[in-house]
N, C-alpha and C. Protein backbone atom coordinates (compact mmCIF):
# COMPACT_ATOMS: atom_id res chain seq x y z
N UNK A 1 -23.67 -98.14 -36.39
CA UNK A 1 -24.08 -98.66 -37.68
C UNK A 1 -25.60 -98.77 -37.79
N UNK A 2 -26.28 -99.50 -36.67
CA UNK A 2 -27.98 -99.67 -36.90
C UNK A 2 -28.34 -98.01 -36.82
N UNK A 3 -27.49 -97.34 -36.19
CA UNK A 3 -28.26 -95.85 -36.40
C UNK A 3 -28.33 -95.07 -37.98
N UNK A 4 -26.96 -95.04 -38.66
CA UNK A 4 -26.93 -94.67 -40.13
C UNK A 4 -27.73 -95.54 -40.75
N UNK A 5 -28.35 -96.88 -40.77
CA UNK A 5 -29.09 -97.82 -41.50
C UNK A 5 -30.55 -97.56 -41.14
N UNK A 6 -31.05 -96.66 -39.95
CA UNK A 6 -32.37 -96.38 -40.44
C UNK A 6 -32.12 -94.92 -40.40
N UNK A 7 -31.37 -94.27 -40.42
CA UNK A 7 -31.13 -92.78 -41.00
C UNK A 7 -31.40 -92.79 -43.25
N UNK A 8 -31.14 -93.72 -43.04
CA UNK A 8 -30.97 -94.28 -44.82
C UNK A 8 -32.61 -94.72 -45.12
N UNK A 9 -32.62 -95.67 -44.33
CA UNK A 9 -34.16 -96.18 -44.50
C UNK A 9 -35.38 -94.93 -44.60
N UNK A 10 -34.94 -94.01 -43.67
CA UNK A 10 -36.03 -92.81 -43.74
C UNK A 10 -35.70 -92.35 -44.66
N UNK A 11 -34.61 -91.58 -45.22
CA UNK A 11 -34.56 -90.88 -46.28
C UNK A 11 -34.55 -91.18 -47.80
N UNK A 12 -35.01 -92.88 -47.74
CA UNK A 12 -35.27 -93.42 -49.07
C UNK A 12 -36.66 -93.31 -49.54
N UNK A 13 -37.66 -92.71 -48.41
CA UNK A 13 -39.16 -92.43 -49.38
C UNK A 13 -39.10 -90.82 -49.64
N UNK A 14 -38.54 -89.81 -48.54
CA UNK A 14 -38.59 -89.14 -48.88
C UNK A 14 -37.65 -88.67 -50.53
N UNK A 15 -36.54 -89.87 -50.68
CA UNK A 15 -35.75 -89.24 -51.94
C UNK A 15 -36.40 -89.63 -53.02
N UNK A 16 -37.37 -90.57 -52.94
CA UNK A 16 -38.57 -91.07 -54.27
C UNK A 16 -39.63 -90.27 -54.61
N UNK A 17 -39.73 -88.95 -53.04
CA UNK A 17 -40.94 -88.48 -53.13
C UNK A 17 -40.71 -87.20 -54.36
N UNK A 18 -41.77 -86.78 -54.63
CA UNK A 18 -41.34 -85.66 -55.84
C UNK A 18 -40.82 -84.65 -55.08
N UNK A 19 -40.23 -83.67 -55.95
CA UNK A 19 -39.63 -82.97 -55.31
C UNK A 19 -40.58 -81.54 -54.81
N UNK A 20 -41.38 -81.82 -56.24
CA UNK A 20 -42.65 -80.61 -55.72
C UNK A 20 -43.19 -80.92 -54.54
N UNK A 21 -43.39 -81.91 -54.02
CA UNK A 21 -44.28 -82.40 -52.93
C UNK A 21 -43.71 -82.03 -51.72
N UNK A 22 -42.16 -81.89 -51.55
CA UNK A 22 -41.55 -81.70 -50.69
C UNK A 22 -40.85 -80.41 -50.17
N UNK A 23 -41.02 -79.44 -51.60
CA UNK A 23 -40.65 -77.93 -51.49
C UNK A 23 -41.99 -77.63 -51.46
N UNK A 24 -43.29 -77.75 -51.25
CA UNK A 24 -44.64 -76.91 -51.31
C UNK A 24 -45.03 -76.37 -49.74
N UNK A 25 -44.99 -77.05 -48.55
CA UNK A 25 -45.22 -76.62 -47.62
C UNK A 25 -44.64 -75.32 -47.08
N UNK A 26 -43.15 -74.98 -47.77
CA UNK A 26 -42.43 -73.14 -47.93
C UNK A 26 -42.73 -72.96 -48.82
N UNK A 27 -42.75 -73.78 -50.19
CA UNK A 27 -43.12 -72.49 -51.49
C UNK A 27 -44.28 -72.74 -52.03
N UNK A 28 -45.50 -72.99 -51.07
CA UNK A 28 -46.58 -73.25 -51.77
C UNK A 28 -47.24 -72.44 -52.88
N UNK A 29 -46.68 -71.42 -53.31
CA UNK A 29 -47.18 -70.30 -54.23
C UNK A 29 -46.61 -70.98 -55.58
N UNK A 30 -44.99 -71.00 -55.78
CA UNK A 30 -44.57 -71.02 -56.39
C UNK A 30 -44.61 -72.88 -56.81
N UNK A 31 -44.99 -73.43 -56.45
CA UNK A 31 -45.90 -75.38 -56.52
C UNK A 31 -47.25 -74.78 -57.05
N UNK A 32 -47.88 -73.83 -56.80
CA UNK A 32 -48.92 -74.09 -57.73
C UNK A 32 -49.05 -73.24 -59.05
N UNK A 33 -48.42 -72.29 -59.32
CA UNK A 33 -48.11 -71.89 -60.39
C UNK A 33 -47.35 -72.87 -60.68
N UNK A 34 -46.01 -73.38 -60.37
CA UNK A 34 -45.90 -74.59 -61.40
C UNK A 34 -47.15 -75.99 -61.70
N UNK A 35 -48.01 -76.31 -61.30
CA UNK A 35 -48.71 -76.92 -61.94
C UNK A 35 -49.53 -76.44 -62.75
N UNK A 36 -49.39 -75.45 -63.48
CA UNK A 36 -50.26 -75.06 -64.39
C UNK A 36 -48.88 -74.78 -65.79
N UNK A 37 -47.88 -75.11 -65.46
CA UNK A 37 -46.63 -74.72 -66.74
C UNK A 37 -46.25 -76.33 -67.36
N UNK A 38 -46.14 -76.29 -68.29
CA UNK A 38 -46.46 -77.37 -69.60
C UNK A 38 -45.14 -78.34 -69.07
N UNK A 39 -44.04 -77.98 -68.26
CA UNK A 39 -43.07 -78.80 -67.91
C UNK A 39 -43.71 -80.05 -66.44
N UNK A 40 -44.61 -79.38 -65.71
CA UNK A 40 -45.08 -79.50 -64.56
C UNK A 40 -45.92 -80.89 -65.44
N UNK A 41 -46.24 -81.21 -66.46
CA UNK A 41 -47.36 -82.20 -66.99
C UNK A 41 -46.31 -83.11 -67.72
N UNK A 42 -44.88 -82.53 -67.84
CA UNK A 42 -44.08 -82.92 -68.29
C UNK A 42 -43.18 -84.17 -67.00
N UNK A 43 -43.58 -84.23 -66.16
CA UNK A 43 -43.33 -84.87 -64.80
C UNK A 43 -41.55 -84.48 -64.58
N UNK A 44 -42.07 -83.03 -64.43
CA UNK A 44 -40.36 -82.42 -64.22
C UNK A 44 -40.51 -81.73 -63.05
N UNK A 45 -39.89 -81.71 -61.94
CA UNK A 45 -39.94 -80.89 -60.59
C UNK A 45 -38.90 -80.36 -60.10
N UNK A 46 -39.10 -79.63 -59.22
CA UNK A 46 -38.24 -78.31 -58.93
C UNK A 46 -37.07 -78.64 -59.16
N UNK A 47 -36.49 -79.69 -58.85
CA UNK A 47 -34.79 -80.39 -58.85
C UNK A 47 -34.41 -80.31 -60.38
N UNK A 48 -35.06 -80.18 -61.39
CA UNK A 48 -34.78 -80.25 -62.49
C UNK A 48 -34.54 -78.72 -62.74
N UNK A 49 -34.24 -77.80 -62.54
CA UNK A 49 -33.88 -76.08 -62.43
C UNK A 49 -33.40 -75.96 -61.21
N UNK A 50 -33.66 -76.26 -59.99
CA UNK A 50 -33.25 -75.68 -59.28
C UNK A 50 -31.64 -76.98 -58.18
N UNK A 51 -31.90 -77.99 -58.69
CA UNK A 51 -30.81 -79.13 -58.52
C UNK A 51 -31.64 -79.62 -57.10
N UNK A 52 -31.18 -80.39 -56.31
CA UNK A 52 -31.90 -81.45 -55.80
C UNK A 52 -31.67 -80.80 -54.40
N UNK A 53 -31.07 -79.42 -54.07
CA UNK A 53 -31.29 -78.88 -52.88
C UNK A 53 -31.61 -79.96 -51.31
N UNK A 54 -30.87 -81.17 -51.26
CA UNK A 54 -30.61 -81.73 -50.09
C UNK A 54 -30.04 -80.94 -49.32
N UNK A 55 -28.96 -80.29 -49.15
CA UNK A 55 -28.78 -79.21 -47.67
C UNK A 55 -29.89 -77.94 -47.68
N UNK A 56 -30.51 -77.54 -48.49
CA UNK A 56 -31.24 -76.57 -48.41
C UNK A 56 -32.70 -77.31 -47.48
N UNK A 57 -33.26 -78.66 -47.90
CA UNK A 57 -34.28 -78.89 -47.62
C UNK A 57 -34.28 -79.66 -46.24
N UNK A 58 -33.09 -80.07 -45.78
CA UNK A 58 -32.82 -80.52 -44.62
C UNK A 58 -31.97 -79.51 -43.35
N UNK A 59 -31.94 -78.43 -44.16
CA UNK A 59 -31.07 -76.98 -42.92
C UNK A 59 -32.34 -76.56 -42.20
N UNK A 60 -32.83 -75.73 -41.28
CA UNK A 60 -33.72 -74.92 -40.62
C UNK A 60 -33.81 -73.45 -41.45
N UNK A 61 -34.11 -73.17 -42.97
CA UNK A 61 -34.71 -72.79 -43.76
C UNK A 61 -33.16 -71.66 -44.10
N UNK A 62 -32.26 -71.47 -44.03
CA UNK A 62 -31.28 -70.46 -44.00
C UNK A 62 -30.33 -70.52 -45.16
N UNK A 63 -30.25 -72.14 -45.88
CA UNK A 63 -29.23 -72.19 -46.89
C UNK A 63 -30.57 -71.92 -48.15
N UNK A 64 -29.84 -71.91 -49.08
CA UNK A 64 -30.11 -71.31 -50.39
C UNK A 64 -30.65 -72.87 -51.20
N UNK A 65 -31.36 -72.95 -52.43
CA UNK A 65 -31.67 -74.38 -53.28
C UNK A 65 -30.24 -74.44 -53.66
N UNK A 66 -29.87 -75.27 -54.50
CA UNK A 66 -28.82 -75.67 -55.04
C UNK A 66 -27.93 -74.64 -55.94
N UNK A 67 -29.39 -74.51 -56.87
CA UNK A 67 -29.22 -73.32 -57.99
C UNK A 67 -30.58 -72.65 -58.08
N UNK A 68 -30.19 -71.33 -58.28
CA UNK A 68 -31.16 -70.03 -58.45
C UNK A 68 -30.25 -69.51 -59.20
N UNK A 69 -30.92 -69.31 -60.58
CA UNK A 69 -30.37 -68.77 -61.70
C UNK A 69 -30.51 -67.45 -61.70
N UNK A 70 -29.35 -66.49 -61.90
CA UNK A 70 -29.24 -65.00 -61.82
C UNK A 70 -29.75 -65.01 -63.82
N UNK A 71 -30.00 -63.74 -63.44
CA UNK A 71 -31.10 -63.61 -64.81
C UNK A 71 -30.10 -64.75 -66.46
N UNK A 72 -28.77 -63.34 -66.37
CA UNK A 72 -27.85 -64.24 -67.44
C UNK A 72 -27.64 -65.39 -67.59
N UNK A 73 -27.88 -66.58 -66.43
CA UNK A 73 -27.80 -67.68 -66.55
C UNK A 73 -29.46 -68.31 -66.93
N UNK A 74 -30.09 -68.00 -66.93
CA UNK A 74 -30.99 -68.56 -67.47
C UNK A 74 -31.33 -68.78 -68.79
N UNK A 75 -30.89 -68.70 -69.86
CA UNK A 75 -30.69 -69.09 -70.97
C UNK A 75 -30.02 -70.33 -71.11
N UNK A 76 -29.01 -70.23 -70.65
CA UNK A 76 -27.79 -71.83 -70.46
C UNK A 76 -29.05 -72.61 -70.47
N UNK A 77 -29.42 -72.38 -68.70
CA UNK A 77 -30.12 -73.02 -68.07
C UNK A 77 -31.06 -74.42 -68.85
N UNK A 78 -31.96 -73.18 -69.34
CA UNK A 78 -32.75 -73.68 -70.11
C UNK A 78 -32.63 -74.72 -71.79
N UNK A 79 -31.56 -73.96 -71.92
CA UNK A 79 -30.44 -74.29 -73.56
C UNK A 79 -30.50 -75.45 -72.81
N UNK A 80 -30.45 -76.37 -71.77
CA UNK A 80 -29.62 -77.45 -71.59
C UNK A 80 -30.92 -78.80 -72.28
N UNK A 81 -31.63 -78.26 -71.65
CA UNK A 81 -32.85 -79.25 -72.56
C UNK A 81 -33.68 -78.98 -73.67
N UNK A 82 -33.68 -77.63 -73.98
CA UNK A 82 -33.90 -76.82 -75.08
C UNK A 82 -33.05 -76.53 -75.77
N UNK A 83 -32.16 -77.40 -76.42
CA UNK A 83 -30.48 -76.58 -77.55
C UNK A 83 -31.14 -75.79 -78.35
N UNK A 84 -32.13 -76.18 -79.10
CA UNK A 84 -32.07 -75.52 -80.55
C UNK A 84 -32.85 -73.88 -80.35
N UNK A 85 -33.55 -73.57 -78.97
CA UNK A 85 -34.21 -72.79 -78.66
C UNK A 85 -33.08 -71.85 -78.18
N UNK A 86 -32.10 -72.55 -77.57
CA UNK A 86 -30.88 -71.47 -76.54
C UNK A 86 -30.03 -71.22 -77.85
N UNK A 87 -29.85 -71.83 -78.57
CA UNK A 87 -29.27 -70.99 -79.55
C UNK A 87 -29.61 -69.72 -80.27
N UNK A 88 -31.13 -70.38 -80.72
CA UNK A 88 -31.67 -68.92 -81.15
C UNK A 88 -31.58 -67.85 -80.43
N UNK A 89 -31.89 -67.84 -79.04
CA UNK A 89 -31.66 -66.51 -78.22
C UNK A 89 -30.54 -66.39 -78.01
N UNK A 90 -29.72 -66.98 -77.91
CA UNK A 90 -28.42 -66.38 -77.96
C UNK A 90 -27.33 -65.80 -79.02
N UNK A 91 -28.36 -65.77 -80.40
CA UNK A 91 -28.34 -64.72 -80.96
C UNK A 91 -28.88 -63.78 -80.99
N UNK A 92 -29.78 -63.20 -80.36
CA UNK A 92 -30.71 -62.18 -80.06
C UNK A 92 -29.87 -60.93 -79.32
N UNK A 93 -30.89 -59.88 -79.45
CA UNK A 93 -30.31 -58.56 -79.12
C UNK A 93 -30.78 -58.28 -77.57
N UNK A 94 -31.40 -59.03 -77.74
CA UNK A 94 -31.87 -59.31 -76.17
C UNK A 94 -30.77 -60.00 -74.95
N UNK A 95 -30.23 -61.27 -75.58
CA UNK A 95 -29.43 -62.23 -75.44
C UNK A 95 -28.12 -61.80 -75.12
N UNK A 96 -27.88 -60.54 -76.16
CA UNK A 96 -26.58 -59.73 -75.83
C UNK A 96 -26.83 -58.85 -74.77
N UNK A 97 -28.00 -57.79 -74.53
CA UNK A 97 -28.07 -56.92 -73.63
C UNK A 97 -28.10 -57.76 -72.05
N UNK A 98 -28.37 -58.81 -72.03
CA UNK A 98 -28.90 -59.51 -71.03
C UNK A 98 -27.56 -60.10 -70.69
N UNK A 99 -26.03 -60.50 -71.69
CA UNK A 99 -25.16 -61.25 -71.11
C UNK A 99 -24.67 -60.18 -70.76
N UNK A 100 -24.24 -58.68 -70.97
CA UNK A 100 -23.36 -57.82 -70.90
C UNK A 100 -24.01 -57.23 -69.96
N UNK A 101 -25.02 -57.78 -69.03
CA UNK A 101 -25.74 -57.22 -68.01
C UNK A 101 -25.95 -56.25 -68.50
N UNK A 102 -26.20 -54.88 -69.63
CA UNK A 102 -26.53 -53.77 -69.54
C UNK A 102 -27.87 -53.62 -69.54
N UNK A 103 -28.77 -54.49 -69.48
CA UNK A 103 -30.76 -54.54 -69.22
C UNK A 103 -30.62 -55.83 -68.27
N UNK A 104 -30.45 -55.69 -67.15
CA UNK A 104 -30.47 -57.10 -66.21
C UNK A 104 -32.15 -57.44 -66.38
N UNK A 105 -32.59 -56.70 -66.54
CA UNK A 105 -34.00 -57.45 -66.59
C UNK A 105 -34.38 -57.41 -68.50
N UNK A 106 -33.90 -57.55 -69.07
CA UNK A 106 -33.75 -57.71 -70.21
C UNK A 106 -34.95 -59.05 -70.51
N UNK A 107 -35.53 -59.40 -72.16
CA UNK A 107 -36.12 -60.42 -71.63
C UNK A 107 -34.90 -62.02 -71.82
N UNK A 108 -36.03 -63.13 -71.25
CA UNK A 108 -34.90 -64.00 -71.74
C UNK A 108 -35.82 -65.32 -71.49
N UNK A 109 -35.96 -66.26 -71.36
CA UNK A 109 -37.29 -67.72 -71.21
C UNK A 109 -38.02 -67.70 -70.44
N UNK A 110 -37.80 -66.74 -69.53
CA UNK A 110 -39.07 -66.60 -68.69
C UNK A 110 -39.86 -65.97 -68.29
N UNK A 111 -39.65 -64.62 -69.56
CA UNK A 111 -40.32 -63.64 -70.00
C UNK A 111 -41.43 -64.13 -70.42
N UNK A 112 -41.32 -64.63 -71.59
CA UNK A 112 -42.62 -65.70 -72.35
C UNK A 112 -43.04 -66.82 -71.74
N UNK A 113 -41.99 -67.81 -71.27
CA UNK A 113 -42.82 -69.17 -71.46
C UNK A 113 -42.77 -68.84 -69.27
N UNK A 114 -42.80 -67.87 -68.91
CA UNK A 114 -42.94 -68.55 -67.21
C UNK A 114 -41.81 -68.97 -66.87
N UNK A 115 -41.69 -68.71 -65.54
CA UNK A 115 -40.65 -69.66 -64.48
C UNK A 115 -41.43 -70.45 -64.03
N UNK A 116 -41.98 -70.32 -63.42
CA UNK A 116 -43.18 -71.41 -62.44
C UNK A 116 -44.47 -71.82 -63.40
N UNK A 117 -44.59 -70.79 -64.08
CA UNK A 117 -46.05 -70.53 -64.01
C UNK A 117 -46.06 -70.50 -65.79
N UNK A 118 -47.52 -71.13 -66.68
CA UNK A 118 -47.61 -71.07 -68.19
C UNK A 118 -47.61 -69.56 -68.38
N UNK A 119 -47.56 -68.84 -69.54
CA UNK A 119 -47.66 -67.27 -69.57
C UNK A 119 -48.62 -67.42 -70.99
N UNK A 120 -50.00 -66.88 -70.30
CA UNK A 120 -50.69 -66.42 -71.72
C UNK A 120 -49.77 -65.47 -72.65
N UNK A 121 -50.70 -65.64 -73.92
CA UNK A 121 -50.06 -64.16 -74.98
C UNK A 121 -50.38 -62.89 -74.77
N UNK A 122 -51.56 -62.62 -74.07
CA UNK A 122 -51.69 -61.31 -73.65
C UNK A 122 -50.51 -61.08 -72.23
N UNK A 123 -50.11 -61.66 -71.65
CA UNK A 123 -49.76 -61.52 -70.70
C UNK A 123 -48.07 -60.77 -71.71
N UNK A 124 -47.78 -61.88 -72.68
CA UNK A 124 -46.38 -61.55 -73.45
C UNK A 124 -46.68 -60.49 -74.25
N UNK A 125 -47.44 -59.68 -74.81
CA UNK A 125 -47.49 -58.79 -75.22
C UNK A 125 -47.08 -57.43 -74.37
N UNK A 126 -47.70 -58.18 -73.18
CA UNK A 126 -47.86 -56.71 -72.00
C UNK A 126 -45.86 -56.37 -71.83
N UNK A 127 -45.19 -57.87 -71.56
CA UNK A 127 -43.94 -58.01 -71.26
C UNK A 127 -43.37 -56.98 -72.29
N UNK A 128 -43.52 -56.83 -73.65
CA UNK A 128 -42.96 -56.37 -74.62
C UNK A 128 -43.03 -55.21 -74.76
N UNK A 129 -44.64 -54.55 -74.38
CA UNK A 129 -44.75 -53.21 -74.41
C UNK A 129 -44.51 -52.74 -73.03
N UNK A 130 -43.53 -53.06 -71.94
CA UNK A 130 -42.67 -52.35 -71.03
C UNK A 130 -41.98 -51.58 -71.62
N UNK A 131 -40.65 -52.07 -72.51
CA UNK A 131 -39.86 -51.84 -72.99
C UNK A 131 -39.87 -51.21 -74.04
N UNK A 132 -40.63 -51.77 -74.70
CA UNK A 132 -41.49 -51.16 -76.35
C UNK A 132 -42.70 -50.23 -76.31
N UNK A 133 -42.66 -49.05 -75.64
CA UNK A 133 -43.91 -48.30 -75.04
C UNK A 133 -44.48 -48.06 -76.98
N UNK A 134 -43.26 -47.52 -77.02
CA UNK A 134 -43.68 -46.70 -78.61
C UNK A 134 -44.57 -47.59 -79.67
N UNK A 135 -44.32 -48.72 -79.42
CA UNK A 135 -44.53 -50.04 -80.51
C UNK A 135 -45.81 -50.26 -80.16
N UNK A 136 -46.06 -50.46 -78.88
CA UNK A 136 -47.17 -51.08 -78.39
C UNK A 136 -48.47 -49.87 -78.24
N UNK A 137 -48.17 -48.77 -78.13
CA UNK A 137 -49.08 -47.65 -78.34
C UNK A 137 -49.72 -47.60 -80.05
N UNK A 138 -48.36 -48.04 -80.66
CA UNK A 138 -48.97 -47.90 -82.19
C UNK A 138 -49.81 -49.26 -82.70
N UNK A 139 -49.68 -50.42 -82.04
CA UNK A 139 -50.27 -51.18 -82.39
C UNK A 139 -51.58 -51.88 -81.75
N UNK A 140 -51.70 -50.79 -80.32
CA UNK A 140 -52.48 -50.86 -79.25
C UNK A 140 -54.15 -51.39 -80.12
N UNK A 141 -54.81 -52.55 -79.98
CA UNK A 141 -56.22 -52.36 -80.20
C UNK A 141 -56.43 -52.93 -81.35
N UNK A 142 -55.11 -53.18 -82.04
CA UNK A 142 -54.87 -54.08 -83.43
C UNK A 142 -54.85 -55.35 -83.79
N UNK A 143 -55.69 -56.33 -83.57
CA UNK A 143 -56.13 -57.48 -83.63
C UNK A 143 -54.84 -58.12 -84.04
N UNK A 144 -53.99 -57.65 -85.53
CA UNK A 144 -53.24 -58.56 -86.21
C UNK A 144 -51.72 -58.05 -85.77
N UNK A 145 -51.92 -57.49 -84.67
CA UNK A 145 -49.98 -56.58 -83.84
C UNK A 145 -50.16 -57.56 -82.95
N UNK A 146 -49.88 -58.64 -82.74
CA UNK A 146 -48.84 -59.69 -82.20
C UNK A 146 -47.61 -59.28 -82.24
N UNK A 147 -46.66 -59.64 -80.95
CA UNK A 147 -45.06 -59.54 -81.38
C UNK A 147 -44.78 -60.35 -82.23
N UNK A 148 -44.91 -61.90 -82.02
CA UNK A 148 -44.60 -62.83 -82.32
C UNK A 148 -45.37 -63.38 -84.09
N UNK A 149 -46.07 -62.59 -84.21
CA UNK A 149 -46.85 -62.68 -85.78
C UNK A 149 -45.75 -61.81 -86.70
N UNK A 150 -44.69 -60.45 -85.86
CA UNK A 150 -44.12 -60.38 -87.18
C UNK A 150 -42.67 -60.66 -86.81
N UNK A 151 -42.64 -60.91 -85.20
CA UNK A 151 -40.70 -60.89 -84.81
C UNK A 151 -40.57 -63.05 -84.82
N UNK A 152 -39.51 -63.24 -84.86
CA UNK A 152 -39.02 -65.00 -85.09
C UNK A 152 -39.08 -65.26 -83.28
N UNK A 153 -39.96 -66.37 -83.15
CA UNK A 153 -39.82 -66.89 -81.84
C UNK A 153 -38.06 -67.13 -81.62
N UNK A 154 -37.97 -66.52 -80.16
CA UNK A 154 -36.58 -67.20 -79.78
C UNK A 154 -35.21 -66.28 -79.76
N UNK A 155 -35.75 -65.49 -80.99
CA UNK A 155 -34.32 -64.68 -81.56
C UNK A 155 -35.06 -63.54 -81.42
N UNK A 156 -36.41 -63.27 -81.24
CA UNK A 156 -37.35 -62.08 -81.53
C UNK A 156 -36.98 -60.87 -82.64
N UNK A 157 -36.05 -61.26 -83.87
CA UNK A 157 -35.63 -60.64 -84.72
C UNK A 157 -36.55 -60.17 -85.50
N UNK A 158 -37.24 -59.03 -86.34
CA UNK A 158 -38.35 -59.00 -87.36
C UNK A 158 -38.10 -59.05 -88.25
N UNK A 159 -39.08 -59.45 -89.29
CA UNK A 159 -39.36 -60.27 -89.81
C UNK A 159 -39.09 -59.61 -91.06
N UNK A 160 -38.54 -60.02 -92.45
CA UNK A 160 -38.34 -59.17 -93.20
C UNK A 160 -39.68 -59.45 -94.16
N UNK A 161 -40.20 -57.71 -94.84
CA UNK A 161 -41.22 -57.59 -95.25
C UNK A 161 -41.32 -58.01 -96.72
């Protein structure tokens, strides 16, 4: 019994400690790109996407986090604290190619807004003209060709003229 009672005692600062603080010494890359993403200021840490990974962070590095979202699930994911945003994409044509796996890398929330990390607009433009070579050649150098100036955040549908 006195042995489980300071087995408890130790693991009550580490369970207060953040969780970033405690996944950075293996994922120090991916801890500091998240402090630069608008959730990270939001005092939200890794356990909040990835679940609270107690056997992962206490194994000798071999088990998996809790959850690691395969691309299709990341919409849910995100829908869960974002509804009105996961809806919109999940009307999207994106949303469909991406559940029916036929574009696994299709885009989907962390195309734009980052997994870890904030995503400038140049950076989301670049994302768009992967896929959109044709679009982005024609609008290449065009101050007012934003995606997002003529397609609907979320649903990326365009915009009727």
């Amino acid at each position: 019994m006195p042995r489980a009672l300071l087995l408890l005692l130790c693991a009550l600062p580490a369970a207060s400690q953040k969780t970033h603080e405690i996944c950075a010494p293996c994922h120090s890359g991916q801890v500091a790109e998240f402090q630069t993403h608008p959730h990270f200021a939001k005092d939200l840490s890794c356990d909040a996407c990835h679940g609270p990974s107690v056997n992962h962070r206490t194994s000798t590095g071999a088990a998996a986090p809790d959850r690691v979202a395969a691309p299709e699930e990341v919409p849910a994911l995100c829908g869960g604290c974002h509804p009105g945003e996961g809806q919109a994409f999940a009307a999207s044509k994106h949303a469909a190619a991406l559940m029916r796996r036929a574009r696994p890398r299709a885009p989907s929330c962390g195309t734009c807004h980052g997994v870890h990390e904030a995503r400038a607009a140049a950076t989301i433009e670049r994302a768009c003209g992967r896929c959109h070579l044709e679009l982005s050649a024609l609008h290449s150098g065009k101050m007012a060709a934003r995606c997002l100036g003529c397609h609907a955040r979320h649903t990326l549908a365009a915009a009727k003229p």
